[in-house]
Protein backbone atom coordinates (compact mmCIF):
# COMPACT_ATOMS: atom_id res chain seq x y z
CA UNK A 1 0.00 0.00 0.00
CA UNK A 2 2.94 2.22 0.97
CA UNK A 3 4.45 1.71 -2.71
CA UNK A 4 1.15 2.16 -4.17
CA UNK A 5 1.33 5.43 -2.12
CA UNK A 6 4.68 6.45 -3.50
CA UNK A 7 3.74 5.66 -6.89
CA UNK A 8 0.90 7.74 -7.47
CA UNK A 9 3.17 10.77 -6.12
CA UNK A 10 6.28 10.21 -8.28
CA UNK A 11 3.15 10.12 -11.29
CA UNK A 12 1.18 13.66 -9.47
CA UNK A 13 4.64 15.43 -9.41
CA UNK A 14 5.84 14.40 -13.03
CA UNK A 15 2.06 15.51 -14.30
CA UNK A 16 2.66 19.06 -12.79
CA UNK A 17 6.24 19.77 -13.85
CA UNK A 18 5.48 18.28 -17.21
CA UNK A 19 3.59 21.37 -18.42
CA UNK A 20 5.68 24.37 -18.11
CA UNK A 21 6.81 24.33 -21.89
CA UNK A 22 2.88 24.01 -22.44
CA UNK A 23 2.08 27.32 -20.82
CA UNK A 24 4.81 28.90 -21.80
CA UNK A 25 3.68 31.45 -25.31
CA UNK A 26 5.74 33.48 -27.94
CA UNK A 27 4.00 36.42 -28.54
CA UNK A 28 6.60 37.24 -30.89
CA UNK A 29 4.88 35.68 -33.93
CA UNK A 30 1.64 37.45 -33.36
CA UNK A 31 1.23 40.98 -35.20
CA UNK A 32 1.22 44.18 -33.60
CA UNK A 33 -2.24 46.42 -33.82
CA UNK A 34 -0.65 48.73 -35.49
CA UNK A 35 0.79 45.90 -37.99
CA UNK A 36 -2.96 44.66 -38.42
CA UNK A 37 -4.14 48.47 -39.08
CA UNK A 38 -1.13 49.58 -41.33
CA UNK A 39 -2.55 47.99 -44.65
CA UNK A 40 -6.21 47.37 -45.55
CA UNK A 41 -5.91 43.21 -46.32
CA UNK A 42 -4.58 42.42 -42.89
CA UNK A 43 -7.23 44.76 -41.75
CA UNK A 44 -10.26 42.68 -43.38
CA UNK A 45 -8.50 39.32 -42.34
CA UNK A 46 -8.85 40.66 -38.29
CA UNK A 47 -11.98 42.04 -38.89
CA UNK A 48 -12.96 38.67 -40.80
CA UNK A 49 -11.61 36.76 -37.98
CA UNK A 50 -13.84 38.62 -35.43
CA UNK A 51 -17.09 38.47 -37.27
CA UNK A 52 -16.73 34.75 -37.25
CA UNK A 53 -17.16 35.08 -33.22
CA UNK A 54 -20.37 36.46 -33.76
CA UNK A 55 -23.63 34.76 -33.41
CA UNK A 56 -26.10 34.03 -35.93
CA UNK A 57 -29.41 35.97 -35.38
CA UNK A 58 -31.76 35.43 -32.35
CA UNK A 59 -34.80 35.28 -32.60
CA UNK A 60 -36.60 37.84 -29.76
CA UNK A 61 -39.54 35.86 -29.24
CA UNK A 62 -38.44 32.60 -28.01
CA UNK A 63 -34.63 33.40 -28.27
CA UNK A 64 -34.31 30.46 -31.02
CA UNK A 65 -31.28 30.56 -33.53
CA UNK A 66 -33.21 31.82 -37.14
CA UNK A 67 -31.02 30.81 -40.00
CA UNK A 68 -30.50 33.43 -42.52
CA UNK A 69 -32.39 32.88 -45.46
């Protein structure tokens, strides 16, 4: 029981060190604003990308998803 014990440590301990290179991000690769609002195509590729965040229409009555016809 007392290796069982010491087993199930060792594996809790490796689990939490294990993902530090997981959490870690480079920013570096990612465009500035002022990158993204220099020129007009990288402008409609952000603005593209944030439109597709945006929900479909609700409908008001019974707050239903309408399809856009």
């Amino acid at each position: 029981m007392k290796k069982l014990r010491y087993i199930i440590i060792a594996f809790l301990s490796l689990g939490l060190f294990s993902c530090s290179d997981y959490l870690e991000h480079n920013f570096n690769d990612q465009m500035t604003i002022e990158e993204v609002f220099s020129k007009r195509p990288t402008t409609e590729r952000f603005l593209a990308g944030l439109y597709g965040y945006i929900p479909e229409e609700i409908n008001a009555y019974d707050q239903s998803f309408c399809p856009l016809r």
